[in-house]
Protein backbone atom coordinates (compact mmCIF):
# COMPACT_ATOMS: atom_id res chain seq x y z
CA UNK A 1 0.49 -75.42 6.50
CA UNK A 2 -2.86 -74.44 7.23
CA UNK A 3 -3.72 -70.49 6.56
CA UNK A 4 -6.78 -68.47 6.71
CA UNK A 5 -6.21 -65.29 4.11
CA UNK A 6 -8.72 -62.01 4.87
CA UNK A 7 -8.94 -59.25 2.40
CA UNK A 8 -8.90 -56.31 4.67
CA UNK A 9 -9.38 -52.58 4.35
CA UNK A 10 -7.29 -52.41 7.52
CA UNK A 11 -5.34 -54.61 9.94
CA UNK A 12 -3.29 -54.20 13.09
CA UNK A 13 -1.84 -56.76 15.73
CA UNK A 14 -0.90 -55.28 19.30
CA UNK A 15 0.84 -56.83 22.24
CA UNK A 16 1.21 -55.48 25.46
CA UNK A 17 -0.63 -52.51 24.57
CA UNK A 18 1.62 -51.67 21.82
CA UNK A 19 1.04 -52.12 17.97
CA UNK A 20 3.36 -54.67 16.61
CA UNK A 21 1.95 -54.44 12.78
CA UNK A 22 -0.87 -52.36 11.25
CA UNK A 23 -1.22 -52.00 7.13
CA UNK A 24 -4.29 -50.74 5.00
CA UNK A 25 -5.70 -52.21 2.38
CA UNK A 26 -4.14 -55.44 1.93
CA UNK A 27 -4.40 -59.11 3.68
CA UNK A 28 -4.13 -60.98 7.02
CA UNK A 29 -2.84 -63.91 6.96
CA UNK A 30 -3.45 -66.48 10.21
CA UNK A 31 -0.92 -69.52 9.69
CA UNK A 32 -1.21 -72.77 10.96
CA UNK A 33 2.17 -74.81 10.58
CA UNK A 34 2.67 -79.06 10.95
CA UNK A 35 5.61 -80.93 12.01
CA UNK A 36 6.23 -82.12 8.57
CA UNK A 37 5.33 -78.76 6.85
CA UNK A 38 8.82 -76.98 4.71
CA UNK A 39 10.33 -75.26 1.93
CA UNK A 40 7.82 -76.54 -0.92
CA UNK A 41 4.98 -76.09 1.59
CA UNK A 42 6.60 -72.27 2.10
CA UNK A 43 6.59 -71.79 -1.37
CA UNK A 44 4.07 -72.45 -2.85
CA UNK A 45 1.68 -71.28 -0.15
CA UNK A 46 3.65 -67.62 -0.16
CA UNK A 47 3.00 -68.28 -4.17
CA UNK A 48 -0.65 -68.53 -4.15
CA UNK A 49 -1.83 -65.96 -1.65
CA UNK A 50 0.44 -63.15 -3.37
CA UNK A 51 -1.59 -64.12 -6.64
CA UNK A 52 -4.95 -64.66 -5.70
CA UNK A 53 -7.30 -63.31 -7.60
CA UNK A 54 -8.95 -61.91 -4.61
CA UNK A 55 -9.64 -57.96 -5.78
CA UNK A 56 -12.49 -56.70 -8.46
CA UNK A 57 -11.21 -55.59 -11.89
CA UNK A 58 -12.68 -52.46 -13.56
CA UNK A 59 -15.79 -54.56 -14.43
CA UNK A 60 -16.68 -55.60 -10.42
CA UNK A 61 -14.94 -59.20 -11.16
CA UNK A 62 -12.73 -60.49 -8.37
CA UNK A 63 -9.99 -60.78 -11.37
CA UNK A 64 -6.78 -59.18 -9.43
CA UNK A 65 -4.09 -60.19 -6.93
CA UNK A 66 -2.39 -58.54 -4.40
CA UNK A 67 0.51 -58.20 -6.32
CA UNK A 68 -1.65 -56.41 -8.59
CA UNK A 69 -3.18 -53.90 -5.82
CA UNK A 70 0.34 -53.26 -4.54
CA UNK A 71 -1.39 -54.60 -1.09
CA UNK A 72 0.03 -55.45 1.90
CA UNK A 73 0.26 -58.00 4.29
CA UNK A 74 0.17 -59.29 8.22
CA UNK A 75 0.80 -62.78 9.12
CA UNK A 76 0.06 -64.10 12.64
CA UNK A 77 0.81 -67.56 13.88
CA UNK A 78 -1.75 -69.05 15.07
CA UNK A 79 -1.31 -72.93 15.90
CA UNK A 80 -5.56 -72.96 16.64
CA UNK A 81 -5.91 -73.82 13.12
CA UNK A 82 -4.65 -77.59 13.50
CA UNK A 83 -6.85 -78.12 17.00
CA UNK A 84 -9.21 -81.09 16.50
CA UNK A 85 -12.28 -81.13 18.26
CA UNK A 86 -12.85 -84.76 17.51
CA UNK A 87 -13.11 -86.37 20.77
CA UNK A 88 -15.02 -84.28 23.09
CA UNK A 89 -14.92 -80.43 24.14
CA UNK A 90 -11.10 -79.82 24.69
CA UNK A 91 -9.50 -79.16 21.42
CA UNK A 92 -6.39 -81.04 20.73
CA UNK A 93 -3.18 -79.07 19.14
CA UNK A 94 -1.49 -82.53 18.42
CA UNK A 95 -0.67 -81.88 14.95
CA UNK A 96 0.51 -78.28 15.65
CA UNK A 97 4.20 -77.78 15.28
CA UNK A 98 6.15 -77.36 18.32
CA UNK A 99 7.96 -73.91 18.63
CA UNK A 100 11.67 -75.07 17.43
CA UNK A 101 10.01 -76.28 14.50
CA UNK A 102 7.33 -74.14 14.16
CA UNK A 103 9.78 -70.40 14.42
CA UNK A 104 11.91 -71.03 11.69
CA UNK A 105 8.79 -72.13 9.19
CA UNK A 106 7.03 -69.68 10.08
CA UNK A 107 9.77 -66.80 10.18
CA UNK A 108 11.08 -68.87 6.49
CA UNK A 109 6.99 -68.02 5.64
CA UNK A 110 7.57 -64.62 5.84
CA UNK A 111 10.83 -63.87 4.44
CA UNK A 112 9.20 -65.77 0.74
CA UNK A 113 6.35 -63.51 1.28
CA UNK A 114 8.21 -60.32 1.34
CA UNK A 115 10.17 -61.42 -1.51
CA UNK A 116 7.51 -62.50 -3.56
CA UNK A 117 5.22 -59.45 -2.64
CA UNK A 118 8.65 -57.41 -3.20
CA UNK A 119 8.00 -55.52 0.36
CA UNK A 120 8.17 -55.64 4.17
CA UNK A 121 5.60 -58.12 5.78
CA UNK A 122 3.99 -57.34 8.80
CA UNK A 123 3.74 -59.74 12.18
CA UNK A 124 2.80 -61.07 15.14
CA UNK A 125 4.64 -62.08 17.86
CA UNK A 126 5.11 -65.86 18.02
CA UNK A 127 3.48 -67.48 20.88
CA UNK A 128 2.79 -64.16 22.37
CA UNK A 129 -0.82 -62.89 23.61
CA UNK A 130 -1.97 -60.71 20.60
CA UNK A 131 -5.08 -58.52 19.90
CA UNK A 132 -5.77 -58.78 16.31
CA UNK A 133 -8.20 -56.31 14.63
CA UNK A 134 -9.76 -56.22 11.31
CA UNK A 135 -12.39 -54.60 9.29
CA UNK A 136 -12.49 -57.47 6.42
CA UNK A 137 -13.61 -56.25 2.89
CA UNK A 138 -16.12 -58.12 1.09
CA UNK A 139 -15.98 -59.98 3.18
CA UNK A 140 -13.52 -62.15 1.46
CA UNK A 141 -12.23 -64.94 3.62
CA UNK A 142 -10.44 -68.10 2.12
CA UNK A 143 -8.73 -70.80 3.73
CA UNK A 144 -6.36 -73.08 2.48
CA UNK A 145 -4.62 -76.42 3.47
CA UNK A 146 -1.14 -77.30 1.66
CA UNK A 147 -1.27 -80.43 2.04
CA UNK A 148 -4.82 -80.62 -0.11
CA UNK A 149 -4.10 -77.80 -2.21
CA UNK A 150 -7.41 -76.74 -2.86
């Protein structure tokens, strides 16, 4: 699983018009999922974005998670994050997950979020045309790979 985390003061995801999700301050989360990617990819990536140290302390020192801010959260697939650009100007998605694969890790994603965050979890739509907004704080903008775990 490949996901880009963005400490927001505010966040919202519309289709159609409509607003699907919107939360304060708090994190958006775009997530990239693999064929091969499952339950110890789910949890330890839900793990380590709910306790990043991502938000200052009293003393201005990025020394607090978002389980500590009581922040919330929006995750968005976004299968963009696996394109290669490799071999010339079309991306490639190869290593994306297809959708029957892709749903339940995703939707599996979530549900460890919201228990390890102890609260709902906002989202997208998968595989549907969304508008994503964001004012990012900081900004504060961290990617991470599961399968490097860096």
């Amino acid at each position: 699983m490949r996901a880009v985390i963005q400490r927001v003061n505010e966040a919202s995801v519309t289709i159609n018009g409509e607003v699907k999700s919107a939360i304060d301050k708090g994190v958006l989360i775009l997530l990239g999922i693999e064929e091969e990617d499952g339950k110890d990819d789910i949890e330890w990536l839900s793990r380590k974005i709910s306790n990043l140290r991502i938000y200052n302390d009293e003393n201005g020192v990025m020394n607090r998670s978002l389980i500590d801010e009581g922040g919330d959260a929006i995750v968005v697939s976004q299968f963009t994050l696996h394109a290669s650009t490799k071999k010339g100007n079309r991306p490639s998605y190869i290593k994306a997950a297809k959708p029957n694969v892709a749903i339940p890790v995703y939707e599996a994603f979530v549900t460890h979020l919201e228990k390890d965050l102890n609260k709902k979890v906002g989202t997208g739509e998968f595989g549907a045309d969304m508008k994503v907004a964001l004012i990012n704080d900081g900004p504060v903008t961290i990617i991470i790979d599961t399968k490097n775990k860096e």
